[in-house]
N, C-alpha and C. Protein backbone atom coordinates (compact mmCIF):
# COMPACT_ATOMS: atom_id res chain seq x y z
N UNK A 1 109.86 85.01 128.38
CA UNK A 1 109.54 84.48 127.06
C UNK A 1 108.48 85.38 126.42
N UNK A 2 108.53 85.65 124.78
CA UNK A 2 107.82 86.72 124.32
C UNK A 2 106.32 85.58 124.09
N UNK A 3 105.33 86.09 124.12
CA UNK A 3 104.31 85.79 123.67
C UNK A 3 103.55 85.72 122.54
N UNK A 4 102.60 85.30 121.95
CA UNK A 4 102.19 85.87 120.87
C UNK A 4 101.36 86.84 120.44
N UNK A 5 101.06 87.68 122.33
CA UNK A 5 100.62 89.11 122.41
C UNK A 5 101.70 89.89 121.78
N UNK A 6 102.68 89.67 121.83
CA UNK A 6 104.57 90.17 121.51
C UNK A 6 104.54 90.44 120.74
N UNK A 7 104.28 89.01 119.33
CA UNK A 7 104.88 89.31 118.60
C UNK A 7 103.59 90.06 117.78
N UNK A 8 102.61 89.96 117.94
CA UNK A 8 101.51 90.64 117.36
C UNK A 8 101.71 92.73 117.42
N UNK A 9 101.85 92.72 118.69
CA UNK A 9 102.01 94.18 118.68
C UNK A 9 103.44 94.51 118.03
N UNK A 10 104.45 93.36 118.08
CA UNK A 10 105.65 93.98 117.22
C UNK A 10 105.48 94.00 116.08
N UNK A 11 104.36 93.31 115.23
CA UNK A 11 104.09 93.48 113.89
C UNK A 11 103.52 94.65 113.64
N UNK A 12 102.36 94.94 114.64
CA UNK A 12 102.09 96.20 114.30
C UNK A 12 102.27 97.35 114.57
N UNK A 13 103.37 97.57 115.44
CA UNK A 13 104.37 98.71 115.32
C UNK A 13 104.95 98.40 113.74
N UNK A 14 105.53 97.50 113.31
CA UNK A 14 106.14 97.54 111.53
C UNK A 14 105.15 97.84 110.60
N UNK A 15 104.05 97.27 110.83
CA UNK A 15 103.39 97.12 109.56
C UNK A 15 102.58 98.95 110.00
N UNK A 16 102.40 99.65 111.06
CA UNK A 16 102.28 101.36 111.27
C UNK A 16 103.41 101.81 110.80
N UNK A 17 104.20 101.71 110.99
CA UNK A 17 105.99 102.17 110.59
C UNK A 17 105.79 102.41 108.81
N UNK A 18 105.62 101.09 108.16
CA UNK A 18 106.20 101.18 106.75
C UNK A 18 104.50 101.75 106.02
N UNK A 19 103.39 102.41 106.89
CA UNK A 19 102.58 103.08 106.38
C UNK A 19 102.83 104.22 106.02
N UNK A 20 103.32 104.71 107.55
CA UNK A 20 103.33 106.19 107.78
C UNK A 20 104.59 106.89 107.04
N UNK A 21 105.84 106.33 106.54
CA UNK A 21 106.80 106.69 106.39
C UNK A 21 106.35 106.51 104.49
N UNK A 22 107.27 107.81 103.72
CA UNK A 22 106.88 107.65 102.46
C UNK A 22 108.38 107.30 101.61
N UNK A 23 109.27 107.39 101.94
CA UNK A 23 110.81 107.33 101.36
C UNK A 23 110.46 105.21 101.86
N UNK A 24 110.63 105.26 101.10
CA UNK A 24 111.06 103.37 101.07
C UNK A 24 112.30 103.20 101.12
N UNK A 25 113.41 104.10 100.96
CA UNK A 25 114.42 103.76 102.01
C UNK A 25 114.42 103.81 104.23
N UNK A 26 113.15 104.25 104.11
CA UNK A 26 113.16 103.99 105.64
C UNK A 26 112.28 102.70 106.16
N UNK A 27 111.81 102.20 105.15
CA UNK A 27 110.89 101.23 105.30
C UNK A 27 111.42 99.87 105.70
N UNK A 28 110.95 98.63 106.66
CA UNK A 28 111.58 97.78 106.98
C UNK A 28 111.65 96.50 106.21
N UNK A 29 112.81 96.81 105.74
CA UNK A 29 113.38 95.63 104.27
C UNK A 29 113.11 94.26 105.40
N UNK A 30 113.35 93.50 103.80
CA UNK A 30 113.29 91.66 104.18
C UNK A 30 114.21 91.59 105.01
N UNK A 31 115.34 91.95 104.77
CA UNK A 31 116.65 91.92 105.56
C UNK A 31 116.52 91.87 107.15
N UNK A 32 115.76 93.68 107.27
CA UNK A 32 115.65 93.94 109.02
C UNK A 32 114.57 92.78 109.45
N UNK A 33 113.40 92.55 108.53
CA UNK A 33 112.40 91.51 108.53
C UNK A 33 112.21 90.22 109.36
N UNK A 34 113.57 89.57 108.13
CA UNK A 34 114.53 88.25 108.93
C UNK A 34 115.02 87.74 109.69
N UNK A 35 115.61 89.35 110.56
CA UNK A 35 116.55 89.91 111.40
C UNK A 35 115.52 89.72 112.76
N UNK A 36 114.42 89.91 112.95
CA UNK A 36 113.27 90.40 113.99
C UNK A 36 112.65 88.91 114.05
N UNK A 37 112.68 88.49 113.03
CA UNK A 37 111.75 87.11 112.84
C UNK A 37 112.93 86.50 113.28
N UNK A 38 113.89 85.98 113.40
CA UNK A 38 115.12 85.36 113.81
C UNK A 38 114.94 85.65 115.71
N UNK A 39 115.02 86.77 115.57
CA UNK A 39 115.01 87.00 117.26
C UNK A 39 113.69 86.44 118.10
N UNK A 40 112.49 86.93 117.70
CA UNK A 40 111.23 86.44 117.83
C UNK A 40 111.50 85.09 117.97
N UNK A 41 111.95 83.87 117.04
CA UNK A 41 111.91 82.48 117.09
C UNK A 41 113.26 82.22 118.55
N UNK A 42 113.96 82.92 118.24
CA UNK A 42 114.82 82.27 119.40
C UNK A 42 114.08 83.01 120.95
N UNK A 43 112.93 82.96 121.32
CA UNK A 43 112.34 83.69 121.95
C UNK A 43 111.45 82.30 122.50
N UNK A 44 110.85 81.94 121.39
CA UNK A 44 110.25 81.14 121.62
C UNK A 44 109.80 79.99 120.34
N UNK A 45 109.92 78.96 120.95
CA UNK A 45 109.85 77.89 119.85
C UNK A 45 108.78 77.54 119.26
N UNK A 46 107.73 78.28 119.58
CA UNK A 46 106.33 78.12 118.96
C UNK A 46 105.99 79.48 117.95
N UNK A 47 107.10 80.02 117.92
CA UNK A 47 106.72 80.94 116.94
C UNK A 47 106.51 80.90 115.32
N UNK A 48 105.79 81.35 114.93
CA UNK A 48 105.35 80.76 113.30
C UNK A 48 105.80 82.13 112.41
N UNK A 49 106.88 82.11 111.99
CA UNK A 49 107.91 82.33 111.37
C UNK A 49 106.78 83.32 110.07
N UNK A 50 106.67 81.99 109.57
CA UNK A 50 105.50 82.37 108.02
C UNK A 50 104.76 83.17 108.27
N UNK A 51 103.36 82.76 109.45
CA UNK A 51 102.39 83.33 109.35
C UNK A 51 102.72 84.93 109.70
N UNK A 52 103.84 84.95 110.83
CA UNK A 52 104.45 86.15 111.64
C UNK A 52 104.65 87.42 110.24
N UNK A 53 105.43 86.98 109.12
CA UNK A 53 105.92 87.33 108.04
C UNK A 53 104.84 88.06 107.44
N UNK A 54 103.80 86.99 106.85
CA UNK A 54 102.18 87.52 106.77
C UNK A 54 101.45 88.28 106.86
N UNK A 55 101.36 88.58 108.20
CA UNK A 55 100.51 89.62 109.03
C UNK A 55 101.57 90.69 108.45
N UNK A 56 102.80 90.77 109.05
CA UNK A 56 103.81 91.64 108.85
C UNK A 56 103.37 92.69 107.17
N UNK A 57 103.30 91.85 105.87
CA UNK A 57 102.98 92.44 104.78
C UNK A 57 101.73 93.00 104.42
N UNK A 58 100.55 92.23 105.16
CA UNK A 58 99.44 92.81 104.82
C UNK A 58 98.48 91.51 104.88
N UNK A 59 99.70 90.25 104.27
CA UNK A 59 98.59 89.12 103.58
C UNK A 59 97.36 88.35 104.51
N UNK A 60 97.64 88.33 105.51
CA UNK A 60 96.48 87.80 106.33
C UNK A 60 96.56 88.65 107.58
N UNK A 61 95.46 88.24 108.67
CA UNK A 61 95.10 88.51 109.89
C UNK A 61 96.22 88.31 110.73
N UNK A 62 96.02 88.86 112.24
CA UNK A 62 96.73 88.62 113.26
C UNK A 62 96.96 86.80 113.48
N UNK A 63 95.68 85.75 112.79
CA UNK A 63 95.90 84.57 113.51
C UNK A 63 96.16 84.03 112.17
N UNK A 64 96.10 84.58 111.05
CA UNK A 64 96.68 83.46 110.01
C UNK A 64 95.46 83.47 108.73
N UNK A 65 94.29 84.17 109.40
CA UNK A 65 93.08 83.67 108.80
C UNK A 65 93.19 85.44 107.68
N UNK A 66 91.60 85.26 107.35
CA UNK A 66 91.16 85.94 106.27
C UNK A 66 91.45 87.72 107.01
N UNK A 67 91.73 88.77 106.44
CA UNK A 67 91.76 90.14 106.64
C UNK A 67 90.19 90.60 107.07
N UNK A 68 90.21 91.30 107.82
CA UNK A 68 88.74 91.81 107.92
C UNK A 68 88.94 92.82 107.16
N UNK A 69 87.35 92.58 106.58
CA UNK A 69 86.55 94.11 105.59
C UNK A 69 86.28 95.21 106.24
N UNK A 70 86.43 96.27 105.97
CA UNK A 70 85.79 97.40 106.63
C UNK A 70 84.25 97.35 105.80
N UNK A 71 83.46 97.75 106.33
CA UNK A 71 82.40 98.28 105.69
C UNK A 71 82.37 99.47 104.76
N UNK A 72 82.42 99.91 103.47
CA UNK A 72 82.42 101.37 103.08
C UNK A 72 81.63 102.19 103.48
N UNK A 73 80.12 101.95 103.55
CA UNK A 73 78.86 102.79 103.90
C UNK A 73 79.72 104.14 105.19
């Protein structure tokens, strides 16, 4: 059963992926998105679909919560 060590590092292999790459045709559409988040849940039934999605785009943290700041200085 995947964990939510799992699915954390599988987000951020995607969310490194659709940085580094500049053609947005190689980038991982909603589609493949759905596709990963689908597998992930049949993995395990405690998986949070939304928040998973989330992290995935940028919008929050690994647990759901606020993004950390970098410092600029």
């Amino acid at each position: 059963m995947m964990t939510k060590k799992y699915f954390i590092s599988l987000a951020n292999a995607i969310r490194g992926h659709n940085r580094s790459v500049g053609n947005t045709l190689q980038l991982f559409n909603p589609s493949h998105l759905d596709a990963l988040a689908d597998f992930c849940a049949s993995q395990n039934p405690a998986f949070n679909r939304e928040r998973w999605m989330r992290y995935v785009n940028g919008e929050c943290g690994p647990n759901g919560g606020c993004i950390k700041q970098i410092d600029p200085r």
